[in-house]
Structure formats: structure tokens, C-alpha cells
C-alpha atoms as a PDB file:
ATOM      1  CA  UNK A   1     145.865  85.486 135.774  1.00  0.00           C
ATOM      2  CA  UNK A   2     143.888  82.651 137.575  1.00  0.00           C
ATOM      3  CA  UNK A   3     144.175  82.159 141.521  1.00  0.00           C
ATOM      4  CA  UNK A   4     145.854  78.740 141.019  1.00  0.00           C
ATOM      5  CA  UNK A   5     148.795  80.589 139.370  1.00  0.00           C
ATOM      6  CA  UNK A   6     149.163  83.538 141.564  1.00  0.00           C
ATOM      7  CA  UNK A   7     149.202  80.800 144.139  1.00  0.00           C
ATOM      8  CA  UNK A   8     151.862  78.877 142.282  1.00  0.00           C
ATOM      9  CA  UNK A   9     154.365  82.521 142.921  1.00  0.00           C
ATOM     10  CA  UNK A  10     153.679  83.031 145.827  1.00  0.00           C
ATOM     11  CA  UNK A  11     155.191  79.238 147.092  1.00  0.00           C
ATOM     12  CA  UNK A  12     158.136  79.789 144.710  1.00  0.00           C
ATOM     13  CA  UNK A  13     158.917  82.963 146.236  1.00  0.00           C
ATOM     14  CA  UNK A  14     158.536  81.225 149.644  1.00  0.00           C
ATOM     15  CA  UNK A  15     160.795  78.774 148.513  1.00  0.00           C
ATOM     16  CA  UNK A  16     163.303  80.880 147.091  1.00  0.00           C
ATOM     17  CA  UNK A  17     163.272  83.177 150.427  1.00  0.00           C
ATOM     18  CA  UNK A  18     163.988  80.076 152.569  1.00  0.00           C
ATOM     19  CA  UNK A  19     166.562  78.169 150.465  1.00  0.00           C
ATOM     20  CA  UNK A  20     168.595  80.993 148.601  1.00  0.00           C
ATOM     21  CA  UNK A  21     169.829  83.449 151.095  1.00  0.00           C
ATOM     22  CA  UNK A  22     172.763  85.686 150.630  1.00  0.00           C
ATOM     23  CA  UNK A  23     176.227  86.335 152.512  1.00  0.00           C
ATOM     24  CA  UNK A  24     179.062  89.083 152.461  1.00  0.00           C
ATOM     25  CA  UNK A  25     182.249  88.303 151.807  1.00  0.00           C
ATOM     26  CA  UNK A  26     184.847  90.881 152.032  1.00  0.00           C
ATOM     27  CA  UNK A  27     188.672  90.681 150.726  1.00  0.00           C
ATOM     28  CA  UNK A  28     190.947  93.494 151.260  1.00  0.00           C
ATOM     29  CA  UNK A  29     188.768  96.351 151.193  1.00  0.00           C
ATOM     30  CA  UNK A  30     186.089  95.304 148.568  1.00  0.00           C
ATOM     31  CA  UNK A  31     182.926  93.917 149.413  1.00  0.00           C
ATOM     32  CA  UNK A  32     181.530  91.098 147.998  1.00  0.00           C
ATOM     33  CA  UNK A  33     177.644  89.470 147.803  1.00  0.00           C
ATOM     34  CA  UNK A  34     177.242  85.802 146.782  1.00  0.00           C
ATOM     35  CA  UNK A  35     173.657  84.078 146.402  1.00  0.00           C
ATOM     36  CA  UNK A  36     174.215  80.580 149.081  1.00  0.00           C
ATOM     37  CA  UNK A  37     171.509  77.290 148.621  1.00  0.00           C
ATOM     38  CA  UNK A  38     173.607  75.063 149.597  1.00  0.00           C
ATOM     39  CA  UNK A  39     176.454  73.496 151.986  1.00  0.00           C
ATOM     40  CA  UNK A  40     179.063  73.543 148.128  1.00  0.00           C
ATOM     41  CA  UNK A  41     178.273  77.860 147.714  1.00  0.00           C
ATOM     42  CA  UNK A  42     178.824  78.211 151.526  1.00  0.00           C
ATOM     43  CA  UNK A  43     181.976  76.000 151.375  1.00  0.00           C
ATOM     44  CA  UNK A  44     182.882  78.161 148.482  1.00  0.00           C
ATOM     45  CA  UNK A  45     182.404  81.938 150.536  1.00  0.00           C
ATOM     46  CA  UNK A  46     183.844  80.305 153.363  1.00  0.00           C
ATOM     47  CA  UNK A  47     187.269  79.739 151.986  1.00  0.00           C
ATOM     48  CA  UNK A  48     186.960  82.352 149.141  1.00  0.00           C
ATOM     49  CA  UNK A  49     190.305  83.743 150.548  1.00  0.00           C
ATOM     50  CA  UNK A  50     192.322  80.380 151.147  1.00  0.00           C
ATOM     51  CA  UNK A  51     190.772  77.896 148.186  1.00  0.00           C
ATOM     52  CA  UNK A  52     192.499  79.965 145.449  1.00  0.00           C
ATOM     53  CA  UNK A  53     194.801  82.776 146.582  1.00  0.00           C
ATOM     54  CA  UNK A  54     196.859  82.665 143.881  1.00  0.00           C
ATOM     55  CA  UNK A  55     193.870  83.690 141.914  1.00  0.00           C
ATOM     56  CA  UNK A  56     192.905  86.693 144.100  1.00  0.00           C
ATOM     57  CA  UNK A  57     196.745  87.686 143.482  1.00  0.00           C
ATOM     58  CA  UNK A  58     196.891  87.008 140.122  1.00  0.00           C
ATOM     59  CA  UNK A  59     193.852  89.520 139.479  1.00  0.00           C
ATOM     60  CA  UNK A  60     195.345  91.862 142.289  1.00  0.00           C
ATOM     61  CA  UNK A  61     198.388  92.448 139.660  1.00  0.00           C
ATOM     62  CA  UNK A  62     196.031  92.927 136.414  1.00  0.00           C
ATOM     63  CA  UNK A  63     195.890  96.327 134.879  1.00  0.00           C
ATOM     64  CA  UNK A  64     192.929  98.490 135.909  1.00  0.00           C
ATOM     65  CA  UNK A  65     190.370  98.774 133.500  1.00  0.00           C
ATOM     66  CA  UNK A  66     191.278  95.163 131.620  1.00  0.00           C
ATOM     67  CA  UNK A  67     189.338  93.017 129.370  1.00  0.00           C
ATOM     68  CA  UNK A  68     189.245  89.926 131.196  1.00  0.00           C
ATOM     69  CA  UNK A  69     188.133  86.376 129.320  1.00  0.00           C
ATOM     70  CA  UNK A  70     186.749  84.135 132.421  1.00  0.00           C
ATOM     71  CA  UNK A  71     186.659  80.602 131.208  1.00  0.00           C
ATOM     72  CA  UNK A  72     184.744  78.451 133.221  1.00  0.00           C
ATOM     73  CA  UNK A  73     183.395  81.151 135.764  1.00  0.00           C
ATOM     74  CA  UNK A  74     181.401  79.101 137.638  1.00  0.00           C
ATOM     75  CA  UNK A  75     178.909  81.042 139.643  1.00  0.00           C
ATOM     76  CA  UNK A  76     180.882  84.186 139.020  1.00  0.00           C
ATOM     77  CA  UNK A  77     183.394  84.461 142.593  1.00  0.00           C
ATOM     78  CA  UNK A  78     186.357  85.603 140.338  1.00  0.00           C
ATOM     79  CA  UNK A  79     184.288  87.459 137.694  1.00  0.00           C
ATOM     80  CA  UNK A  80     182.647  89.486 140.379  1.00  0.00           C
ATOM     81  CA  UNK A  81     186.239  90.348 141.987  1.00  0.00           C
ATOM     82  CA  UNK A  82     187.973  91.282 139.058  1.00  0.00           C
ATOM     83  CA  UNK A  83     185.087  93.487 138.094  1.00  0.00           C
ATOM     84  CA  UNK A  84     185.120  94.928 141.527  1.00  0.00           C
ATOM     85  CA  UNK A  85     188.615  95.492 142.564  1.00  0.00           C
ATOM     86  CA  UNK A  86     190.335  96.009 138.928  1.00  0.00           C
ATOM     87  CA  UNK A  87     187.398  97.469 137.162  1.00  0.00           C
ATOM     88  CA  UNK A  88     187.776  95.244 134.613  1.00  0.00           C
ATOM     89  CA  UNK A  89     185.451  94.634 131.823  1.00  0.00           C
ATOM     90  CA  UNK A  90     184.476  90.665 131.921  1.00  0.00           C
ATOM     91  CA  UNK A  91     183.234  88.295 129.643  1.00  0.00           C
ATOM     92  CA  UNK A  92     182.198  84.930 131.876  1.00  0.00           C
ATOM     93  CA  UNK A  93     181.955  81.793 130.278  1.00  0.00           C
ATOM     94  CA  UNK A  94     180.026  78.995 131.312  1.00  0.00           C
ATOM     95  CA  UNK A  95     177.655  76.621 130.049  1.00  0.00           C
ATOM     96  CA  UNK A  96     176.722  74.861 132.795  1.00  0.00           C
ATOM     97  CA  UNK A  97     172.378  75.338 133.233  1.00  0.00           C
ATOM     98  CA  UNK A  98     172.703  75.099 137.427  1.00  0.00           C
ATOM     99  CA  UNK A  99     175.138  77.360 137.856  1.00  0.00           C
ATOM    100  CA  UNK A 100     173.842  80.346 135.285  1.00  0.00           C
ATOM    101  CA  UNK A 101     171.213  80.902 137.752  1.00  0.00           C
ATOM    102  CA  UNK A 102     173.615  81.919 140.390  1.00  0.00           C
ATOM    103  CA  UNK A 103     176.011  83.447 138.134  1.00  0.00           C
ATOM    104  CA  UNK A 104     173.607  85.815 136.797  1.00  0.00           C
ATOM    105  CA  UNK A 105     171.960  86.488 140.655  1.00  0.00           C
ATOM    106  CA  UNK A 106     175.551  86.866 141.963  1.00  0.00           C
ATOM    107  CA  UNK A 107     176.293  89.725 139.275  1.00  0.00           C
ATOM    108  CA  UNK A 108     173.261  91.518 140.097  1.00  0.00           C
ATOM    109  CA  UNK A 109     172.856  91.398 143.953  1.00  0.00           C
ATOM    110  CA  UNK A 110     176.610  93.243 143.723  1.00  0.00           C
ATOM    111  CA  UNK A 111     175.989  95.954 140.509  1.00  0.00           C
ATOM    112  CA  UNK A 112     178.091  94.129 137.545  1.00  0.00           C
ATOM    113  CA  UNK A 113     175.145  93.196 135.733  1.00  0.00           C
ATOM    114  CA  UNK A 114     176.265  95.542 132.976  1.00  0.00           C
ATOM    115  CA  UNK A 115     180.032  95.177 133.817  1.00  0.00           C
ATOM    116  CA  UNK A 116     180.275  91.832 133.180  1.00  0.00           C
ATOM    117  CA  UNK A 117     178.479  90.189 130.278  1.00  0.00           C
ATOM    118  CA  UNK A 118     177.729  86.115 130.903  1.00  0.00           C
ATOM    119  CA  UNK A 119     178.320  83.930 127.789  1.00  0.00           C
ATOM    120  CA  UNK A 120     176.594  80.400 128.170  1.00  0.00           C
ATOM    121  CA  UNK A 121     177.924  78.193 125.542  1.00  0.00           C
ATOM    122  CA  UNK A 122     181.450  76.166 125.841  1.00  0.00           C
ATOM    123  CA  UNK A 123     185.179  76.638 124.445  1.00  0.00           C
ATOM    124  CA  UNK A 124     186.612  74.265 122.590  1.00  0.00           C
ATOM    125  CA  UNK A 125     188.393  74.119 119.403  1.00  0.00           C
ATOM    126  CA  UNK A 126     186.306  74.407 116.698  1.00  0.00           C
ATOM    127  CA  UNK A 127     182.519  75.693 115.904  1.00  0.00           C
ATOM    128  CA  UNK A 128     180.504  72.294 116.554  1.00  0.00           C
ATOM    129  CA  UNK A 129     177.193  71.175 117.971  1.00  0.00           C
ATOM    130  CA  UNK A 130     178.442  68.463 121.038  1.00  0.00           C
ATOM    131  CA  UNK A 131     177.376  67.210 124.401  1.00  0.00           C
ATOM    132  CA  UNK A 132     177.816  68.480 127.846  1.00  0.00           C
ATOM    133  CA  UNK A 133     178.269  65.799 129.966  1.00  0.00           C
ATOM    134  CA  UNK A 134     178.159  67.093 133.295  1.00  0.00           C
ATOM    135  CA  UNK A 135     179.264  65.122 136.844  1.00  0.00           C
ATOM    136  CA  UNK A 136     176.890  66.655 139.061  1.00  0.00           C
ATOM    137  CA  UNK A 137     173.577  69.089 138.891  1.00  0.00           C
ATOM    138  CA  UNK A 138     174.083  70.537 141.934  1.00  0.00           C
ATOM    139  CA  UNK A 139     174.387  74.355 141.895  1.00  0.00           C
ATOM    140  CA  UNK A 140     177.957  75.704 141.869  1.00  0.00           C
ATOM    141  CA  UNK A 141     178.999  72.246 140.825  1.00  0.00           C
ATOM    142  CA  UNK A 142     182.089  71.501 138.752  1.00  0.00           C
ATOM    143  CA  UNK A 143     183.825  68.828 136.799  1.00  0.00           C
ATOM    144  CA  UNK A 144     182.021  68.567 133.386  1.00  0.00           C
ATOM    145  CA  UNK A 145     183.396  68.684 129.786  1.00  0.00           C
ATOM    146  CA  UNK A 146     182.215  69.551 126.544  1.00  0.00           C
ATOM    147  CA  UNK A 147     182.432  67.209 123.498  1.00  0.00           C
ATOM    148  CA  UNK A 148     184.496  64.210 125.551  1.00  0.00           C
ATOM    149  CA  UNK A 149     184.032  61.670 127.561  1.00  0.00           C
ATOM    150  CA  UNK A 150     187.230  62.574 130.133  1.00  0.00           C
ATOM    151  CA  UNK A 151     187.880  65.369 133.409  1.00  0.00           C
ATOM    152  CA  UNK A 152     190.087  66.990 134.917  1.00  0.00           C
ATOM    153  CA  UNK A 153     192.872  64.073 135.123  1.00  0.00           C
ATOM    154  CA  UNK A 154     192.334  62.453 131.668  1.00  0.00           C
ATOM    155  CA  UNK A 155     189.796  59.489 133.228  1.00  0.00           C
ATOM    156  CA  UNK A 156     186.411  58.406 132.244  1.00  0.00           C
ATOM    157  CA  UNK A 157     184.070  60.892 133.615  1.00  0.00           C
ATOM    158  CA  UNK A 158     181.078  60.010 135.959  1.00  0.00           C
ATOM    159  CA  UNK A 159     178.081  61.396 133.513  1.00  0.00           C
ATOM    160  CA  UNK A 160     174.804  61.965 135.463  1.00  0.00           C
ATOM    161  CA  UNK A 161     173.328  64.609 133.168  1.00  0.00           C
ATOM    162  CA  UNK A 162     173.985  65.997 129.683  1.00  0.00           C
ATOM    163  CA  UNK A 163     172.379  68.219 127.187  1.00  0.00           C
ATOM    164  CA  UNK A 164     173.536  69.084 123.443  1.00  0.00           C
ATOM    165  CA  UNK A 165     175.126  73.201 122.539  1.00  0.00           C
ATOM    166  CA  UNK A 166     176.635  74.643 120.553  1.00  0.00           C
ATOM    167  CA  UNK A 167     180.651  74.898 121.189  1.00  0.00           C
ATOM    168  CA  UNK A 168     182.859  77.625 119.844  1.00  0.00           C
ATOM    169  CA  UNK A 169     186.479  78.274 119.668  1.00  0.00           C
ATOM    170  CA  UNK A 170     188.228  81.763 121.275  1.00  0.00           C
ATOM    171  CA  UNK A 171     189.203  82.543 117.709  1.00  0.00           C
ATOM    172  CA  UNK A 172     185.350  82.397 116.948  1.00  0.00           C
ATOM    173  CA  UNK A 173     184.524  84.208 119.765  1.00  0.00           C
ATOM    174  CA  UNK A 174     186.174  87.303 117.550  1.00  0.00           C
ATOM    175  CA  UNK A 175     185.457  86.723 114.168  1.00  0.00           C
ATOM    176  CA  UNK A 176     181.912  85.482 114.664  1.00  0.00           C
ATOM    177  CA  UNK A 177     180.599  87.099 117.742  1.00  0.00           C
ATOM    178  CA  UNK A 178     183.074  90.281 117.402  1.00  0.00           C
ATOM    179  CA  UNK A 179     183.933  90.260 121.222  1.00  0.00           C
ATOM    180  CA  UNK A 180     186.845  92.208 122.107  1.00  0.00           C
ATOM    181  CA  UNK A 181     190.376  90.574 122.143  1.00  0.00           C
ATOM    182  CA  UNK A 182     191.378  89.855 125.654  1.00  0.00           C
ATOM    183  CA  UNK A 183     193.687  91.088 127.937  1.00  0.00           C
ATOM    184  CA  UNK A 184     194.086  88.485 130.486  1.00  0.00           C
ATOM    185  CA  UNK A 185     192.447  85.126 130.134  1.00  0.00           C
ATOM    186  CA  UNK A 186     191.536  82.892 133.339  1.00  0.00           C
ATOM    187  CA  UNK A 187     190.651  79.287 132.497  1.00  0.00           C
ATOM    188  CA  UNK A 188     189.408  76.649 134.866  1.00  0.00           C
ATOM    189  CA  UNK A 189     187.187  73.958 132.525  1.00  0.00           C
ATOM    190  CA  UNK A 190     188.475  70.838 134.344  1.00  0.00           C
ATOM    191  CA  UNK A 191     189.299  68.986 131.253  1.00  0.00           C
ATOM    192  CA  UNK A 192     189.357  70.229 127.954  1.00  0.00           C
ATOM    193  CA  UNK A 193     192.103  73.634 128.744  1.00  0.00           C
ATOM    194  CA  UNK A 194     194.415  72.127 125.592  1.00  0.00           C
ATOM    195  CA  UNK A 195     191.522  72.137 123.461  1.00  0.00           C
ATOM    196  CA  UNK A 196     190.445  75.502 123.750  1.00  0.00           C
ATOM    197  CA  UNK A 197     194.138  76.832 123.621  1.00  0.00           C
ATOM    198  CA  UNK A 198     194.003  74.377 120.308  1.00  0.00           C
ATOM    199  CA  UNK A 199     191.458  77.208 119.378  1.00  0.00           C
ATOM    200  CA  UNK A 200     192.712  80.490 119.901  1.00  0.00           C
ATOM    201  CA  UNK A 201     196.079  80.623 118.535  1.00  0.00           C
ATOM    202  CA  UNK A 202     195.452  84.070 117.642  1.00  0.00           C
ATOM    203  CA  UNK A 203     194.170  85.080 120.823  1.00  0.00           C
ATOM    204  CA  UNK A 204     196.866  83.915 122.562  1.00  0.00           C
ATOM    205  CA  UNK A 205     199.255  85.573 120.510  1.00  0.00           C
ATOM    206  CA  UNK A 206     197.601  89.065 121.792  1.00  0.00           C
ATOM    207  CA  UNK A 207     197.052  88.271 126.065  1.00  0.00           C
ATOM    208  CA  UNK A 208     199.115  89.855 128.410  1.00  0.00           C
ATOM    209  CA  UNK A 209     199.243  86.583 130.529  1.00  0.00           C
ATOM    210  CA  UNK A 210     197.009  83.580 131.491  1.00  0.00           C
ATOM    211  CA  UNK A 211     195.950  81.461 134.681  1.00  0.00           C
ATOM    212  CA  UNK A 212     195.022  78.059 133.511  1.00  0.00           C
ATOM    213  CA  UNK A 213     194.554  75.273 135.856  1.00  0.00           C
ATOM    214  CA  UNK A 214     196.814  71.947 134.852  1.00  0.00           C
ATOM    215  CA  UNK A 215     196.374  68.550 135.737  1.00  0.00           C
ATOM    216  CA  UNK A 216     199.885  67.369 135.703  1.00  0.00           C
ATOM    217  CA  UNK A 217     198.765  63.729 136.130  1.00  0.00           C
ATOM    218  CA  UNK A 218     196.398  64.194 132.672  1.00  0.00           C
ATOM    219  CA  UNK A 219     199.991  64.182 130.029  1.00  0.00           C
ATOM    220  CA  UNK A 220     198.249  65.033 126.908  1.00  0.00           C
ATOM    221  CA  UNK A 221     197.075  68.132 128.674  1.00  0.00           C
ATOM    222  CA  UNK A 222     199.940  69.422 130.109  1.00  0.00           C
ATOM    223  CA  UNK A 223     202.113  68.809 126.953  1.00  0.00           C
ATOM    224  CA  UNK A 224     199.420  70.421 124.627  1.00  0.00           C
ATOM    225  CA  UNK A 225     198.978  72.880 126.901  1.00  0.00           C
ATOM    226  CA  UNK A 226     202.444  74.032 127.330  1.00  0.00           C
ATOM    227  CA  UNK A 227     203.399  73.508 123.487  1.00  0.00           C
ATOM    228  CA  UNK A 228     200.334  76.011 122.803  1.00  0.00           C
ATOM    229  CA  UNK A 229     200.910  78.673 125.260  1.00  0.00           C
ATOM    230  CA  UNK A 230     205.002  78.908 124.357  1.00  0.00           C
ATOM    231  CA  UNK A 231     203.881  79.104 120.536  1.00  0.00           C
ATOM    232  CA  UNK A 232     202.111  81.798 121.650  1.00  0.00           C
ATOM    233  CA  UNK A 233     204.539  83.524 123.140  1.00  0.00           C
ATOM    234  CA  UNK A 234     204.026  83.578 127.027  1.00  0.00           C
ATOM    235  CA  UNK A 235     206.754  82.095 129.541  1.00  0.00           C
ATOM    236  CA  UNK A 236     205.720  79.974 132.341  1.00  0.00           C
ATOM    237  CA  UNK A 237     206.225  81.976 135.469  1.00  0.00           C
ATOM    238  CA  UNK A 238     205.199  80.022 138.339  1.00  0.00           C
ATOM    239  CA  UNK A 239     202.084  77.252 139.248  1.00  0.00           C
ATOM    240  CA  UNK A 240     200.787  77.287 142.730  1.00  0.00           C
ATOM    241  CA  UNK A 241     197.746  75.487 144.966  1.00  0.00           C
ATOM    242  CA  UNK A 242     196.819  76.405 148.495  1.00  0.00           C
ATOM    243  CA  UNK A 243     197.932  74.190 151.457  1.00  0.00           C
ATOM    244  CA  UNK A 244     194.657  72.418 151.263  1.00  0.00           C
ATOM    245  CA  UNK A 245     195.273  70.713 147.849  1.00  0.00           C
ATOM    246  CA  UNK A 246     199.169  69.516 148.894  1.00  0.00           C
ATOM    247  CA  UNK A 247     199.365  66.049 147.044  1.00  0.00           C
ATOM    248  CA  UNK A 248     196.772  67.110 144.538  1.00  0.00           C
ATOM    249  CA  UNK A 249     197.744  67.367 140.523  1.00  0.00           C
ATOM    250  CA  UNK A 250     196.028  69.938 139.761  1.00  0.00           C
ATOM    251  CA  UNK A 251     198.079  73.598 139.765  1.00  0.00           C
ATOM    252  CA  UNK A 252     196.746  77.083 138.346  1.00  0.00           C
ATOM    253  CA  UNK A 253     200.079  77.878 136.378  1.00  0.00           C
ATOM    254  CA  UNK A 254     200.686  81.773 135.557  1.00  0.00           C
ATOM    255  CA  UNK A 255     202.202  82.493 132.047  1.00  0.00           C
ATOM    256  CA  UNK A 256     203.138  86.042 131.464  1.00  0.00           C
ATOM    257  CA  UNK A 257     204.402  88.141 128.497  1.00  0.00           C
END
């Protein structure tokens, strides 16, 4: 290996040492670790127990031991708690190249490497070969979609990068990749929710209940979405948002069995 190389490691190490640092986080009585390089992951930590805490409770009430389906997982906050604190088995989905980094860092640095199994392509509803057409490349950044050109409210969305995958549907997820059926499902994709409940009739049809985040500003999504998940079988129990997001849209509604 030549000195220029060995040289080349060393600065990315340095690098990595001063810009990725991690923080603690604890919630109830289980400890958390989450990777932080920038001002968005810190924000994130920060208010990991007031952004969403009708996610923490929503996972507090899951069976011990579940299979848990985490659509659009981000950089892995939820994953890491449900694994932690339910002992659930998880499958996290997203496709997103910035945030995989910290998703897979964040599983390690707190033991759920093996617990929790990262799946990097997008839901939608069918097997296709599509764009990602992301808002942002920041790391732990949100708002993109796969195959369309709209977010999280059913507008035009601000593209600044985007790449070609492959996209899958949840019923392909068990007939072609032979994952195991779901218990609970948690789905935040900012967009496209309808579309991948378009997909997994069948998988729906077997969940014991669902968080999916609605835009109820975005119509086709929250008619789809709510035709879908009552064909299924679930009843809407509640949607909530913390204080922060009063006058926002955007819910996380709870469907149960």
C-alpha cells in the first residue's frame, strides 16, 4: 500500500473523528446511541422524545418479540427503539444513499446490527426500475419519492439529486425476497404511502396494526389510503402530531385490528 494512500486514511479518519461524533439519548429506561454530523441529526436527538411521541407510544404497546416492517426508517431512531425496548425483529427500509451511512453506524454503535436487517431499495406498488428524486442530500434528510414527481402534500417536488433503483412492492417483498410477513408496519415515505398500500394487499390483510403518516391536504392520498387500509381490515383508531406541528397536515394515524 503506497504512502500517498495510507496518508489518504489517515485524513479521512481525522475527518470522520471531528465531524461525526456520537450522543446518548435515553427514553424511559433504555439507552440509546445515535451517530450526529450535523445541526438536522442533533435537532433530531434533541427532540427524539417530543417530535414524535405518538410513535414512541405506539411501539411502547407492540408485542414483545414482533416483526416490525419500518418503512422509510430514516437513519434508524425508531428502528433502533423498537429493537431495543420491544425486542423486536426489524426490517428498515430506506433507499436514500446519505442516510444508509448513518443508519447502518447507528445500528452498530448500539448492538442491532444483527437485530435489525437494513433493506435499501423503495416501496411502491409494483416491481419496476424508477427514479429517486430526492429534495435534499444532506444526511438524515427527508422528503423524497420514488417513481413521481410529488411529496408529502401532493405538490411538485424540489429535485436536487436523483439516481435510478430498483422499486418493489410489500407483496414482493414475500414472494420474491421471502421476508417474513409483518406484524406491525410503520410507514413514513412522505409521498407515495397509497402506493405502497396499493402493493401489499396481502400484507395488510395479515398486520396487527399500522402507523402511517397522512397528509390530509394531499386528497388522493388520504382517500387511497383509507380505502386500502379498511379493505384490509384495520379500523382507524386515532391520528395525532406533537404540539410543535399544530396547523400542520400531516398526522401519523394508528389503525388497529
Amino acid at each position: 500500500m503506497s504512502k500517498c494512500y495510507n496518508q489518504i486514511l489517515t485524513q479521512n479518519t481525522i475527518i470522520q473523528k471531528k465531524y461525526i461524533k456520537n450522543e446518548t439519548q435515553m427514553y424511559k429506561d433504555i439507552k440509546l446511541n445515535f451517530t450526529v454530523p450535523n445541526t438536522l441529526n442533533k435537532y433530531r436527538i434533541d427532540t427524539y422524545s417530543t417530535k414524535e411521541p405518538e410513535t414512541l407510544e405506539w411501539i411502547d404497546a407492540i408485542s414483545e418479540g414482533s416483526i416490525l416492517w419500518d418503512i422509510g426508517a430514516n437513519v434508524g431512531l425508531y428502528s433502533c427503539y423498537a429493537a431495543k425496548a420491544r425486542n423486536c425483529q426489524v426490517f428498515a427500509f430506506e433507499p436514500s444513499v446519505f442516510n444508509l451511512e448513518l443508519l447502518a453506524r447507528n445500528l452498530f454503535i448500539n448492538g442491532l446490527s444483527e437485530q435489525v436487517t437494513i433493506i435499501p431499495l423503495p416501496l411502491s406498488d409494483k416491481l419496476s426500475i424508477n427514479c429517486l428524486n430526492m429534495s435534499t442530500t444532506e444526511w438524515g434528510g427527508a422528503l423524497s419519492t420514488f417513481g413521481e414527481s410529488y411529496g408529502q402534500d401532493g405538490n411538485s417536488l424540489e429535485k436536487v439529486f436523483t439516481f435510478n433503483t430498483i422499486g418493489l412492492s410489500m407483496t414482493d417483498l414475500i414472494s420474491h425476497l421471502n421476508l417474513p410477513m409483518p406484524d406491525y408496519i410503520k410507514m413514513d415515505v412522505d409521498g407515495i404511502e397509497h402506493l405502497i398500500l396499493k402493493g401489499g394487499d396481502a400484507v395488510l390483510k395479515n398486520v396487527k396494526g399500522i402507523l402511517i403518516e397522512i397528509n390530509e391536504d394531499f386528497d388522493k392520498q388520504i382517500e387511497d389510503s383509507t380505502r386500502y387500509l379498511s379493505e384490509a381490515g384495520l379500523v382507524f383508531k386515532e391520528k395525532r402530531h406533537a404540539e410543535e406541528f399544530n396547523g400542520s397536515a400531516s398526522f401519523n394515524q394508528i389503525w388497529t385490528r
